[in-house]
N, C-alpha and C. Protein backbone atom coordinates (compact mmCIF):
# COMPACT_ATOMS: atom_id res chain seq x y z
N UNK A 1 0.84 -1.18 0.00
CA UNK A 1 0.00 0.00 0.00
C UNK A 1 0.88 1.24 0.00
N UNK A 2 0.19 2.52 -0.52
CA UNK A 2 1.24 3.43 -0.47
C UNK A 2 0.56 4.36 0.75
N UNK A 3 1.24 5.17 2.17
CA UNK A 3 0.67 5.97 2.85
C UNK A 3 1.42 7.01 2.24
N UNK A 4 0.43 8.54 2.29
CA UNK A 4 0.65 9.51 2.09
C UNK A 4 0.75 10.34 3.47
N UNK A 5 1.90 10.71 4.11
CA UNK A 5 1.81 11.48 5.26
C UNK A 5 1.83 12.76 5.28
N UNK A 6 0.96 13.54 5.72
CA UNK A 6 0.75 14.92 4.93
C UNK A 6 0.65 15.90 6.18
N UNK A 7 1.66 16.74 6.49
CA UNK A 7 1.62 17.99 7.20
C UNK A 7 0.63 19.37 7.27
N UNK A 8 0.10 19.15 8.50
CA UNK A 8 -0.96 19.97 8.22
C UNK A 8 -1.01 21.90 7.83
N UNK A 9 -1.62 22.30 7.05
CA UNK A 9 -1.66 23.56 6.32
C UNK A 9 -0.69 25.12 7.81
N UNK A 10 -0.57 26.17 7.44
CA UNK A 10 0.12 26.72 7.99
C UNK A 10 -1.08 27.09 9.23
N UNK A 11 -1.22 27.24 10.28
CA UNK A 11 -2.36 27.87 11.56
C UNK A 11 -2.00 29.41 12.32
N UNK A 12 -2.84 29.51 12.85
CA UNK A 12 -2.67 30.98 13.28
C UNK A 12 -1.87 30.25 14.34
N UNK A 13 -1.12 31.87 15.15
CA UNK A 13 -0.23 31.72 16.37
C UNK A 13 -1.60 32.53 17.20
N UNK A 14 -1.40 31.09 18.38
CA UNK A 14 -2.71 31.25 19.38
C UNK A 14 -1.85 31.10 20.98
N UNK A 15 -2.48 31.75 21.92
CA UNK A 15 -1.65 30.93 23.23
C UNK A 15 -3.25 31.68 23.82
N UNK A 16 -3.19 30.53 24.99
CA UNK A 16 -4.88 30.77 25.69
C UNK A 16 -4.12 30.61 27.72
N UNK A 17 -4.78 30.78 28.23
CA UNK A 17 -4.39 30.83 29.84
C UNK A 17 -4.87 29.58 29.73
N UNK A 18 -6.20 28.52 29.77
CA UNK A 18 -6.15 27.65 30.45
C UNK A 18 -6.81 26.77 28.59
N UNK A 19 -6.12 25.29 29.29
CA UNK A 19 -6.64 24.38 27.89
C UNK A 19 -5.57 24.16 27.08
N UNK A 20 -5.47 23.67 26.25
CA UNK A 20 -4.71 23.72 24.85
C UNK A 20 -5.00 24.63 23.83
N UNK A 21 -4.15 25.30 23.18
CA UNK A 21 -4.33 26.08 22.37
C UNK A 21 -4.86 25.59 20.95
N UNK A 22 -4.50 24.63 20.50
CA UNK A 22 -5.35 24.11 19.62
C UNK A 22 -5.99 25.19 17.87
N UNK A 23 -4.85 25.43 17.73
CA UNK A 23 -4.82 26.81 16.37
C UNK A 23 -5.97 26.42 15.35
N UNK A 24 -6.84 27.20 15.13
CA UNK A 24 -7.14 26.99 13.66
C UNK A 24 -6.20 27.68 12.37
N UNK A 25 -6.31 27.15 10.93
CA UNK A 25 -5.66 27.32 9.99
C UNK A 25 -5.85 29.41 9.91
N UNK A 26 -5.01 29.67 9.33
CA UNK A 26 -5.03 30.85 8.46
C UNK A 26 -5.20 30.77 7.13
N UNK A 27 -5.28 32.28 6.84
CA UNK A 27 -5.98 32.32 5.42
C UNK A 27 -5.15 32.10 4.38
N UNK A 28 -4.02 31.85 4.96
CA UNK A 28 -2.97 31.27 3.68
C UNK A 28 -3.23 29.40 4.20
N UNK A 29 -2.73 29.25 5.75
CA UNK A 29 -3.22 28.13 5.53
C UNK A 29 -4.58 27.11 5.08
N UNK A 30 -5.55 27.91 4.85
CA UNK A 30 -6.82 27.28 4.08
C UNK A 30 -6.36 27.41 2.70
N UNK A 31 -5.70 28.49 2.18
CA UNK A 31 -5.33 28.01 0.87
C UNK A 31 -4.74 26.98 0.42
N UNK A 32 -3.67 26.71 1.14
CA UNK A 32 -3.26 26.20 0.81
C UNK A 32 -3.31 24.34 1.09
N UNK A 33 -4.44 24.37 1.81
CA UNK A 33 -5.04 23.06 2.06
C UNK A 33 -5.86 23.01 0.65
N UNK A 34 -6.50 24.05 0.35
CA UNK A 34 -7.26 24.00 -0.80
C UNK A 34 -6.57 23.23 -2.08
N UNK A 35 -5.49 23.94 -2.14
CA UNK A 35 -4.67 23.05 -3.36
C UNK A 35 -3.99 22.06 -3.19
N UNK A 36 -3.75 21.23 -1.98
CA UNK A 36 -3.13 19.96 -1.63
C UNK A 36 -4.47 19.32 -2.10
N UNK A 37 -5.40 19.67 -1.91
CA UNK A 37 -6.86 18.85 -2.21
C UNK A 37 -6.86 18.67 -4.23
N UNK A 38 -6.77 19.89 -4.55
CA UNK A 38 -6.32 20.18 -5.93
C UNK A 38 -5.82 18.82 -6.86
N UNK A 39 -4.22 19.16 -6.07
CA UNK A 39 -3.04 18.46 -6.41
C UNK A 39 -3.66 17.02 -6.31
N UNK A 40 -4.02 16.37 -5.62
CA UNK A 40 -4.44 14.79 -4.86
C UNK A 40 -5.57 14.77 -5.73
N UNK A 41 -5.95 15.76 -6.17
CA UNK A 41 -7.62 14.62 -7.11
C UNK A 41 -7.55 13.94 -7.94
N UNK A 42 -6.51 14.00 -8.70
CA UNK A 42 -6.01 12.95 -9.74
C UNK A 42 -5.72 11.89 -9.49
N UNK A 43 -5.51 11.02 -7.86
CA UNK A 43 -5.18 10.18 -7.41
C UNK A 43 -6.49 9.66 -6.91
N UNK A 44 -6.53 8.07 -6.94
CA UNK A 44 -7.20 7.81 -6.07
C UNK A 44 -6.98 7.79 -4.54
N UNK A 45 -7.60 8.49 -3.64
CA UNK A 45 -7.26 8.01 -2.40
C UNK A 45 -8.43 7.04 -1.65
N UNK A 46 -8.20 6.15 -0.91
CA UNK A 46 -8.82 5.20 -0.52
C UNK A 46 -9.70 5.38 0.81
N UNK A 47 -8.66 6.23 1.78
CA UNK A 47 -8.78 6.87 2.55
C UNK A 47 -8.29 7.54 3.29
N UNK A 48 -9.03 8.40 3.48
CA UNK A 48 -8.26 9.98 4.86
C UNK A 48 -8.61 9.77 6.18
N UNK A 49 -6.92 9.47 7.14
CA UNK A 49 -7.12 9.92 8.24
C UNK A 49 -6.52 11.52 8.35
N UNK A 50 -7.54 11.74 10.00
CA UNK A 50 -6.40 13.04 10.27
C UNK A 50 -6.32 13.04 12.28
N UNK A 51 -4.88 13.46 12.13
CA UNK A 51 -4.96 14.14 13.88
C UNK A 51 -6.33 14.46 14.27
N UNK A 52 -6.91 14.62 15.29
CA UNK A 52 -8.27 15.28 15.76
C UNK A 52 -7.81 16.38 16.39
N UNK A 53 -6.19 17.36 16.00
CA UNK A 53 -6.39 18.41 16.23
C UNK A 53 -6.23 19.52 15.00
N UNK A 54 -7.22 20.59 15.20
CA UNK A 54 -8.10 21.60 14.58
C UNK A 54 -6.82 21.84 13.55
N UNK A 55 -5.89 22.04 13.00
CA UNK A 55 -5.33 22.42 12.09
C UNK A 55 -5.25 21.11 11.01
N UNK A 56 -5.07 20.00 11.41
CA UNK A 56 -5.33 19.05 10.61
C UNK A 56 -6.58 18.35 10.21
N UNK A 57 -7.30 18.45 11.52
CA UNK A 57 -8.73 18.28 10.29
C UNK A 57 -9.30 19.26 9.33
N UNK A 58 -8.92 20.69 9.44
CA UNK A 58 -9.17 21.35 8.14
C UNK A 58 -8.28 21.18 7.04
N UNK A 59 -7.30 20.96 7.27
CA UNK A 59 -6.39 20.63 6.28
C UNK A 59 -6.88 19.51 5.86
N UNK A 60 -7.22 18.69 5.78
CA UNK A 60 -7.92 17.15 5.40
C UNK A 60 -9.37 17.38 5.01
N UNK A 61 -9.97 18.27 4.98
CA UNK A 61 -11.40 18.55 4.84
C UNK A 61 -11.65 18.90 3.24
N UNK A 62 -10.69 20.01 3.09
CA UNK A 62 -10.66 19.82 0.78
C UNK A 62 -10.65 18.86 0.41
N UNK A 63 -9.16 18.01 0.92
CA UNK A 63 -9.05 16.82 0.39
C UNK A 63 -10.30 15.61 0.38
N UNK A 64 -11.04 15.45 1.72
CA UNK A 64 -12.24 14.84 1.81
C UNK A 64 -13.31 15.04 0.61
N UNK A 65 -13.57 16.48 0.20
CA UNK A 65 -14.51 16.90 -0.28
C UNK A 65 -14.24 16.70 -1.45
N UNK A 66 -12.99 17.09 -2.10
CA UNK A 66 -12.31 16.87 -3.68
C UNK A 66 -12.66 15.13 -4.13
N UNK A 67 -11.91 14.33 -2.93
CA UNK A 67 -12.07 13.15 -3.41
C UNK A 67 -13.19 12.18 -3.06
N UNK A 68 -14.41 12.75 -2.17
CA UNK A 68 -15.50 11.73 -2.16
C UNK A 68 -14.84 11.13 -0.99
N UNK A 69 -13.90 11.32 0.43
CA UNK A 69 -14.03 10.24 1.06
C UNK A 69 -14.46 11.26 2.20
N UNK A 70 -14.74 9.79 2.88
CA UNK A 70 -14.93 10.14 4.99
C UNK A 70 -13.44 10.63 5.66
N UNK A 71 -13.59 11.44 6.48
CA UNK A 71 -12.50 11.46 7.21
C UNK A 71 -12.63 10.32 8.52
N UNK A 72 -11.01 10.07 8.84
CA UNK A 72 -11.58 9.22 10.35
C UNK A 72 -10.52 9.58 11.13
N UNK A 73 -10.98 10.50 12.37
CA UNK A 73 -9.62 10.93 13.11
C UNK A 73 -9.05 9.70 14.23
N UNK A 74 -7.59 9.90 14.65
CA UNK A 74 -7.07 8.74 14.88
C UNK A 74 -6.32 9.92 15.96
N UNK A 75 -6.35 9.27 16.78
CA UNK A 75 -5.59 10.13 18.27
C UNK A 75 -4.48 10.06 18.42
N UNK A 76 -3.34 8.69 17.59
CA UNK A 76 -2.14 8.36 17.31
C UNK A 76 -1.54 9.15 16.88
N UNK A 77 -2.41 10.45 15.91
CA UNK A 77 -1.43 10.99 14.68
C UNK A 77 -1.33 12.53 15.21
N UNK A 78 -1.77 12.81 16.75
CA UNK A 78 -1.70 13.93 17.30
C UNK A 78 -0.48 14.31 17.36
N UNK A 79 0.14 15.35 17.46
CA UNK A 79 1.26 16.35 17.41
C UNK A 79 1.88 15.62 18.92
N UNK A 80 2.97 15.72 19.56
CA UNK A 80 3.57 16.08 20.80
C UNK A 80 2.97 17.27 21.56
N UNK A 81 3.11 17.94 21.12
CA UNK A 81 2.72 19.22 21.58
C UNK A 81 1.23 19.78 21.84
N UNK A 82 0.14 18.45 21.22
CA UNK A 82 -1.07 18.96 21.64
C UNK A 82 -2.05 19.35 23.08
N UNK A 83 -1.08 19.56 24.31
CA UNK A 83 -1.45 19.60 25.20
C UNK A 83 -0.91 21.13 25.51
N UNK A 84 -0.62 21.76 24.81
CA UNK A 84 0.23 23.07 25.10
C UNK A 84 -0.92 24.42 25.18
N UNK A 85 -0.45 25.25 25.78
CA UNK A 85 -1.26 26.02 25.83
C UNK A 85 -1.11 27.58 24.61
N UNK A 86 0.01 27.15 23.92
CA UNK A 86 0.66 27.99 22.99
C UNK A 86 0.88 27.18 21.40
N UNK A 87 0.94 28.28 20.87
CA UNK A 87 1.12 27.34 19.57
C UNK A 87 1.52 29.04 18.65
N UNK A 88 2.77 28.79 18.43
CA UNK A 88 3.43 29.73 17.59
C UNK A 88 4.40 29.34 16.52
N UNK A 89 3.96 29.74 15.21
CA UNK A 89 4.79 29.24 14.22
C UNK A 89 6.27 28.50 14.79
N UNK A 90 6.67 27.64 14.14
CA UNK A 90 8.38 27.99 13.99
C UNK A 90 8.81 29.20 13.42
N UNK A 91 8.47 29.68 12.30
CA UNK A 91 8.76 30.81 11.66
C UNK A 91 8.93 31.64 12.38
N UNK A 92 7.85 32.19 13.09
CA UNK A 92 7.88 33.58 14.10
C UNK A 92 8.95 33.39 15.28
N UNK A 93 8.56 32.17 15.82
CA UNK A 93 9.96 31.88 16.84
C UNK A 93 11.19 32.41 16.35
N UNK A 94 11.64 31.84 15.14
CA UNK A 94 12.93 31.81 14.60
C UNK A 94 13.13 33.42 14.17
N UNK A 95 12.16 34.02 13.63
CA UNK A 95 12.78 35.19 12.99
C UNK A 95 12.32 37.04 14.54
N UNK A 96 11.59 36.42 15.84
CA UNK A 96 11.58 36.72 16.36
C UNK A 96 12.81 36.55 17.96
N UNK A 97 13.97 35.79 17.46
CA UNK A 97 14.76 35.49 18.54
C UNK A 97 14.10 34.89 19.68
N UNK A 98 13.23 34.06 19.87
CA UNK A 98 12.17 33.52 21.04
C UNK A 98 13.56 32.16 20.77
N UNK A 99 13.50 32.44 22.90
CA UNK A 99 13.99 31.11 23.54
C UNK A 99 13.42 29.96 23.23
N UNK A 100 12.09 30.38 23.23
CA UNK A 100 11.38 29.03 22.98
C UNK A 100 11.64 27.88 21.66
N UNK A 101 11.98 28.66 21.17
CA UNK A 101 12.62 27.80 19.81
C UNK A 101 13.65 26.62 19.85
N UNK A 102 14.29 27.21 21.02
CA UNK A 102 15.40 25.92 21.38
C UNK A 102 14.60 24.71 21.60
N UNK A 103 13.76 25.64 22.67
CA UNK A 103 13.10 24.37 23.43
C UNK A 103 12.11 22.94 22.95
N UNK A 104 11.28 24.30 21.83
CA UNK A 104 10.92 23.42 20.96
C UNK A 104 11.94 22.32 20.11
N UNK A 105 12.82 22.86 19.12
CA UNK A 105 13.56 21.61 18.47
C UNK A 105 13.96 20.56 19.36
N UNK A 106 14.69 20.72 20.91
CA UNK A 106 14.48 19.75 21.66
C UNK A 106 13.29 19.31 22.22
N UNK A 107 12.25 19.48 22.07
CA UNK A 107 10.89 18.71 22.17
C UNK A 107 10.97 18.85 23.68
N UNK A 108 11.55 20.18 24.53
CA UNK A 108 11.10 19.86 25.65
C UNK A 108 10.27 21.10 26.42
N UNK A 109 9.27 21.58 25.50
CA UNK A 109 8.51 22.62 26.21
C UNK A 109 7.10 22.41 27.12
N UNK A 110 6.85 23.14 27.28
CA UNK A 110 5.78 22.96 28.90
C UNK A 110 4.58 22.41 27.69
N UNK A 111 4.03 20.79 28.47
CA UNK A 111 2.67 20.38 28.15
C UNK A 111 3.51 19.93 26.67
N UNK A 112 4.41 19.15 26.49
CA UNK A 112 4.67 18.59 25.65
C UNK A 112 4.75 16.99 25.77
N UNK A 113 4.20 15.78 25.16
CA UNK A 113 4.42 14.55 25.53
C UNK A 113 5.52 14.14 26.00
N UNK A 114 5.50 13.02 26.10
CA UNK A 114 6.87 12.18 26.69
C UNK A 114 7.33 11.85 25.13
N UNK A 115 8.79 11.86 24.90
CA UNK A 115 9.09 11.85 23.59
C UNK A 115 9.17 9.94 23.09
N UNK A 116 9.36 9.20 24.42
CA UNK A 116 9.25 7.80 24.29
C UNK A 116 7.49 7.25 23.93
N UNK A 117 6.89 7.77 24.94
CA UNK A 117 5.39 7.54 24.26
C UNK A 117 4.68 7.42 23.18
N UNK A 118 5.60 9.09 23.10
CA UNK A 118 5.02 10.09 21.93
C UNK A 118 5.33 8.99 20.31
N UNK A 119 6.33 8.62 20.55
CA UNK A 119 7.12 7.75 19.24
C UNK A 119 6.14 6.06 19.01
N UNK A 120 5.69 5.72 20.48
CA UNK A 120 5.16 4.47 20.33
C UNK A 120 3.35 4.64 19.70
N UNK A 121 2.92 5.76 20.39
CA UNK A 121 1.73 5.93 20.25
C UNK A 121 1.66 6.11 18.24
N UNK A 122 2.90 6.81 17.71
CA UNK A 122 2.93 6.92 16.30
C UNK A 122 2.75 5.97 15.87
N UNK A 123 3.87 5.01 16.19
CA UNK A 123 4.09 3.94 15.52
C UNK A 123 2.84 2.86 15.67
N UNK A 124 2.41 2.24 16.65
CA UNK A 124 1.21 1.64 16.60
C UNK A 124 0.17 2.22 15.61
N UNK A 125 -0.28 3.14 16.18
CA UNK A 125 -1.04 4.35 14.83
C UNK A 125 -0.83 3.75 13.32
N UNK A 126 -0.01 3.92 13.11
CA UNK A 126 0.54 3.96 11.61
C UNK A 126 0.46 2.49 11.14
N UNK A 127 0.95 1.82 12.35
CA UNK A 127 1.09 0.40 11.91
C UNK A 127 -0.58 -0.33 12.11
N UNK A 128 -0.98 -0.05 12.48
CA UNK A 128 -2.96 -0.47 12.37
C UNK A 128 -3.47 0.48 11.18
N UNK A 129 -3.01 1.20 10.54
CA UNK A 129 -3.65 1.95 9.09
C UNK A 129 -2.79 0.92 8.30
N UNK A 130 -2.14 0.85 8.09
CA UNK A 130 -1.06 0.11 7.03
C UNK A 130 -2.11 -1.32 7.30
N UNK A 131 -2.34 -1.97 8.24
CA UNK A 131 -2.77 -2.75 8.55
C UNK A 131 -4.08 -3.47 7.54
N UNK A 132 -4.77 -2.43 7.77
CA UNK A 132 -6.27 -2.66 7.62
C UNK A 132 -6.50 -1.82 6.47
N UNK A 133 -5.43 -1.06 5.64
CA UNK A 133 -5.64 -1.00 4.17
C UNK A 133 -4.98 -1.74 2.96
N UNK A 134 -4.59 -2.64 3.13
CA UNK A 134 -3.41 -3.58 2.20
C UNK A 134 -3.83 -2.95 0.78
N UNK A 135 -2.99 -2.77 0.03
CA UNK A 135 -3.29 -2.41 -1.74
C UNK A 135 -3.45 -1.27 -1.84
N UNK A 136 -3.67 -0.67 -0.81
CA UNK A 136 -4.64 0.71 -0.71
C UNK A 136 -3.98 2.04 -0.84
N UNK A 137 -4.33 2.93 -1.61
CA UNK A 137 -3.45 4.73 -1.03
C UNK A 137 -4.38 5.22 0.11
N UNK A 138 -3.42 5.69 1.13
CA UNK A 138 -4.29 6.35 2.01
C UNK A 138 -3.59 7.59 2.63
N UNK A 139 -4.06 8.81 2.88
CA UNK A 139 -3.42 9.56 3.25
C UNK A 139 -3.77 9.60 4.68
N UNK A 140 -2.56 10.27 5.33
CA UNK A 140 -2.79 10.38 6.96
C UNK A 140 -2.34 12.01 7.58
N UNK A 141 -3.52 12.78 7.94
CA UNK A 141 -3.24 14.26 7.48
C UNK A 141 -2.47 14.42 9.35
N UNK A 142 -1.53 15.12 9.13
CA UNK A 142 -0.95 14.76 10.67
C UNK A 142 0.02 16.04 10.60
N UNK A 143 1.19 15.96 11.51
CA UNK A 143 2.10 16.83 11.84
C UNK A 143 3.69 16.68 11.44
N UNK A 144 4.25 17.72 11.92
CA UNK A 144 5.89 17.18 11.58
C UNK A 144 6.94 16.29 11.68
N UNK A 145 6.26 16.38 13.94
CA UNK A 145 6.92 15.12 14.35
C UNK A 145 6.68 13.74 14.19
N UNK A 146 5.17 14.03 13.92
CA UNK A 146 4.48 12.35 13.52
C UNK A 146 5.27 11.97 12.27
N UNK A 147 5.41 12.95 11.29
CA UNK A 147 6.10 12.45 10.18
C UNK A 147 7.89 12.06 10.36
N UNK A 148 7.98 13.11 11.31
CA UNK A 148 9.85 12.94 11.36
C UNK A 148 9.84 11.49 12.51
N UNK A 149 8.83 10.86 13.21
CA UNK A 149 9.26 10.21 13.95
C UNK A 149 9.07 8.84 12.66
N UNK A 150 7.90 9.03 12.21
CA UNK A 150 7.73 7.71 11.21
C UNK A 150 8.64 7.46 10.14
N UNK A 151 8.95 8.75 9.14
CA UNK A 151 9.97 8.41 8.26
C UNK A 151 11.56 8.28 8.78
N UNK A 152 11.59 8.85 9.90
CA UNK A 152 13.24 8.14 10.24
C UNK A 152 13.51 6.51 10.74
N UNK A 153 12.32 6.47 11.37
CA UNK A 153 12.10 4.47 11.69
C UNK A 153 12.37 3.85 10.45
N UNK A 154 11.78 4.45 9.51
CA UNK A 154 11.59 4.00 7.72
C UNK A 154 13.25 3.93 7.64
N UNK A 155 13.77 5.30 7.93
CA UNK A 155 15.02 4.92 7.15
C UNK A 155 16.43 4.87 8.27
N UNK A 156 15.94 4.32 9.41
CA UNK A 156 16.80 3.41 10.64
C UNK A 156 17.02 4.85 11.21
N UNK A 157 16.64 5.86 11.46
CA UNK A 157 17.48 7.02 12.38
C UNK A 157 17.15 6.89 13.43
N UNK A 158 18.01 7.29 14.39
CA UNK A 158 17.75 7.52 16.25
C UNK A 158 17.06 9.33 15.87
N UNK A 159 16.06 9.26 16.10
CA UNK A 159 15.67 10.92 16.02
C UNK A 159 15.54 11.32 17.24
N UNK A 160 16.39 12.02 17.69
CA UNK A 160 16.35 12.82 18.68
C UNK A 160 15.49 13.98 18.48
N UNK A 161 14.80 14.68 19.23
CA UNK A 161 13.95 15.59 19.26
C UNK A 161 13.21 15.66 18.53
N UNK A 162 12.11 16.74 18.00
CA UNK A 162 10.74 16.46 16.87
C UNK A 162 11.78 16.00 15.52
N UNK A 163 12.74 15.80 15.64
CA UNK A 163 13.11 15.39 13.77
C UNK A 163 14.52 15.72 13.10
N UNK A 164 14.17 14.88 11.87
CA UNK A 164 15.57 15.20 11.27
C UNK A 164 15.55 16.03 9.94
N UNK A 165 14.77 16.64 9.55
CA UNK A 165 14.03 17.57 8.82
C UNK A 165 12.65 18.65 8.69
N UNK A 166 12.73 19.05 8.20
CA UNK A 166 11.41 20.19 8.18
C UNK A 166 10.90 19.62 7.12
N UNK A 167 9.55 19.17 7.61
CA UNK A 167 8.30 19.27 6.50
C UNK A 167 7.67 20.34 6.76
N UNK A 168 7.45 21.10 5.20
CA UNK A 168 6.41 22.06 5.01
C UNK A 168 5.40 21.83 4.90
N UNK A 169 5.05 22.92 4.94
CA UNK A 169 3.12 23.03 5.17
C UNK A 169 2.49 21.92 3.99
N UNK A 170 1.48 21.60 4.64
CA UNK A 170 1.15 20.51 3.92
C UNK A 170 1.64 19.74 2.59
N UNK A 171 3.10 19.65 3.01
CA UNK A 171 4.04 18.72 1.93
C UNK A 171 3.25 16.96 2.48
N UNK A 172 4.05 16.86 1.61
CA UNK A 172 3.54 14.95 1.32
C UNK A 172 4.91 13.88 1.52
N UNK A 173 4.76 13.13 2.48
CA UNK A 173 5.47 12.41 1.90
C UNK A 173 5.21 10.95 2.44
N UNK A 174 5.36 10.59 0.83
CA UNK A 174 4.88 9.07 0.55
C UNK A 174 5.68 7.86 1.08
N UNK A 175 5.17 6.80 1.69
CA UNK A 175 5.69 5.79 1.97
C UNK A 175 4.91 4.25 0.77
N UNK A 176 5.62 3.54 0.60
CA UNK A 176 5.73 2.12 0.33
C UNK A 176 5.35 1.17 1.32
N UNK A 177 4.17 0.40 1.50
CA UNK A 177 4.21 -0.57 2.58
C UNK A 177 3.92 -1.83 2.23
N UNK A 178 5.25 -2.87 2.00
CA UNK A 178 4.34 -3.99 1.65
C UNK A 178 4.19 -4.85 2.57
N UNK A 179 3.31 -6.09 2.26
CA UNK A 179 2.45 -6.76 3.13
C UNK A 179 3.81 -7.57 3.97
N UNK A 180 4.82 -7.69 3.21
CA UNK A 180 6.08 -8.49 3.94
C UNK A 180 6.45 -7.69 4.89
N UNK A 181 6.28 -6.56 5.25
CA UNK A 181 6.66 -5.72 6.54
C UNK A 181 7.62 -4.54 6.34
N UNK A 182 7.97 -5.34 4.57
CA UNK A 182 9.32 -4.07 4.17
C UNK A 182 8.73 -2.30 3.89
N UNK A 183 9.49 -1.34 4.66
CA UNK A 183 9.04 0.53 4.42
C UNK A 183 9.97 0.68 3.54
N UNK A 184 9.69 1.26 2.35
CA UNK A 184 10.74 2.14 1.98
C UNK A 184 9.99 3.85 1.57
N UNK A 185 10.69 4.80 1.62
CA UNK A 185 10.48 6.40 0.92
C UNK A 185 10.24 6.49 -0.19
N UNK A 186 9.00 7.20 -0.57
CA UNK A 186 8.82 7.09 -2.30
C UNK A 186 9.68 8.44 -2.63
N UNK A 187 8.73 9.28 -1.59
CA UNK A 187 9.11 10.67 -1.68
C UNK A 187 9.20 11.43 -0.18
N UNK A 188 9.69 12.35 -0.03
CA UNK A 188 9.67 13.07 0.91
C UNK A 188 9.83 14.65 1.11
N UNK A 189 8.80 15.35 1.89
CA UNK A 189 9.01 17.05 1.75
C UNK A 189 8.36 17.24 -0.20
N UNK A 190 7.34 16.76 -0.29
CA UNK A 190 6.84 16.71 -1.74
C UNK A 190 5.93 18.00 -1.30
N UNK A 191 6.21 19.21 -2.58
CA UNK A 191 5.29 20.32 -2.03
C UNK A 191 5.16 21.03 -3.38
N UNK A 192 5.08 19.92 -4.79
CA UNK A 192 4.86 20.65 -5.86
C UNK A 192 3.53 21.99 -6.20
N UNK A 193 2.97 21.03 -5.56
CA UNK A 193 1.36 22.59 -5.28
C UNK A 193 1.60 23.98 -4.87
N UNK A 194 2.95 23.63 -4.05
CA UNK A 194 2.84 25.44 -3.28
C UNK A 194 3.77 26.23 -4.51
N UNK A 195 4.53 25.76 -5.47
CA UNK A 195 5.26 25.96 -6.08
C UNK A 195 5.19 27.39 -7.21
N UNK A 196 5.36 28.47 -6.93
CA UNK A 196 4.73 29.69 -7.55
C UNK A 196 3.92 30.36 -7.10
N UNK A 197 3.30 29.88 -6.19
CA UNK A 197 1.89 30.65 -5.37
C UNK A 197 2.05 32.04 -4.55
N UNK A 198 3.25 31.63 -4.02
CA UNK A 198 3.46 33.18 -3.55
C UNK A 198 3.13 32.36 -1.80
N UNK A 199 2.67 31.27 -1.38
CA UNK A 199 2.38 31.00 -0.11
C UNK A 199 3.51 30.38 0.72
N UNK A 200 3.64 31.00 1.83
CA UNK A 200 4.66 30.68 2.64
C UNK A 200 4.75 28.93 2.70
N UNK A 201 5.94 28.15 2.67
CA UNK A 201 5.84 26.55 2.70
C UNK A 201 6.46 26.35 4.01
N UNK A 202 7.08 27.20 4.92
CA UNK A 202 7.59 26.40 5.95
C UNK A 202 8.88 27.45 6.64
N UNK A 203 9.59 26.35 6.87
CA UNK A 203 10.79 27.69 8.04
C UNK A 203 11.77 28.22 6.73
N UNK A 204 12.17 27.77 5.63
CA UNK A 204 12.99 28.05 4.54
C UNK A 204 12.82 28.63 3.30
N UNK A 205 11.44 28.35 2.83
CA UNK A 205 10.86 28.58 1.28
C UNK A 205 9.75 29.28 1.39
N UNK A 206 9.67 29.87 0.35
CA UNK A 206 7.88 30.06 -0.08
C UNK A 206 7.64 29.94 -1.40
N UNK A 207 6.46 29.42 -1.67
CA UNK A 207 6.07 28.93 -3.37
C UNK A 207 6.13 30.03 -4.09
């Protein structure tokens, strides 16, 4: 089967006193969910999961609508960080000198998972979709670390902290799963859609 792991669209910077902050998308990030939906209609997809938090089920919601499927959220494919009461770009961190930025790439800021959990809860996740779609394309609309923790298992890394790369805003990247147990990378950081648009893709580029 092939999984499509797909980073969810860019979200507003939110921080709340009590709860999780829990961002909805911005108006670049709805765009640009719009055209990941675009891009993907030419494919069949079989089926869409997404995180059940608010930036990834809208990001998964074009795609739903473009291609005729159900969404089904999966609690596995939640962020680390969904217990936080803040939620601020990387971008702004980085080009605002915020401490917090450290803290984040080491995955150790306030109301952040356990990073051992955090990795098992993925992996089970991932490995019961692979499971119960054999043959199948399915996309799984999720986050960075879900992706940096899954594609480095794919390709043997010890990942220390959220990752060993930046996926952009709703980039793609495809995995291989066959029924013998073997992963390999089709693609990775795939973000031909944002390409010219003028929409921000992440901590490095914009389309």
């Amino acid at each position: 089967m092939e999984l499509l792991l797909i980073r969810h669209a860019l979200p507003i910077r939110r921080e709340v006193t009590e709860g999780a902050a829990d961002p909805p998308l911005s108006s670049d990030g709805v765009r640009q969910a719009e055209l990941l939906g675009e891009y993907l209609v030419s494919e069949h997809i079989d089926a869409v999961y997404a995180s059940p938090l608010l930036r990834a089920v809208q990001t998964a919601e074009p795609l739903c609508r473009m291609n005729g499927c159900e969404m089904t959220l999966d609690a596995g494919l939640a962020e680390f960080d969904q217990h936080s009461s803040e939620y601020i770009p990387v971008e702004e961190l980085k080009a605002s000198g915020d401490p917090r930025l450290t803290e984040f790439l080491l995955g150790e800021g306030d109301g952040f998972d356990d990073r051992e959990e955090f990795r098992e809860r993925v992996m089970t996740s991932i490995a019961r979709i692979i499971a119960d779609h054999g043959g199948e394309r399915v996309a799984a609309v999720c986050h960075g670390g879900v992706i940096n923790s899954y594609a480095g298992d794919v390709l043997g890394l010890d990942v220390d902290g959220p990752g060993f790369f930046y996926p952009n805003y709703t980039s793609i990247t495809r995995i291989a799963a066959s029924r013998s147990g073997v992963r390999s990378i089709v693609t990775l950081n795939e973000t031909a859609h944002l390409r010219n648009t003028g929409l921000p893709m992440g901590l490095f580029q914009h389309g």
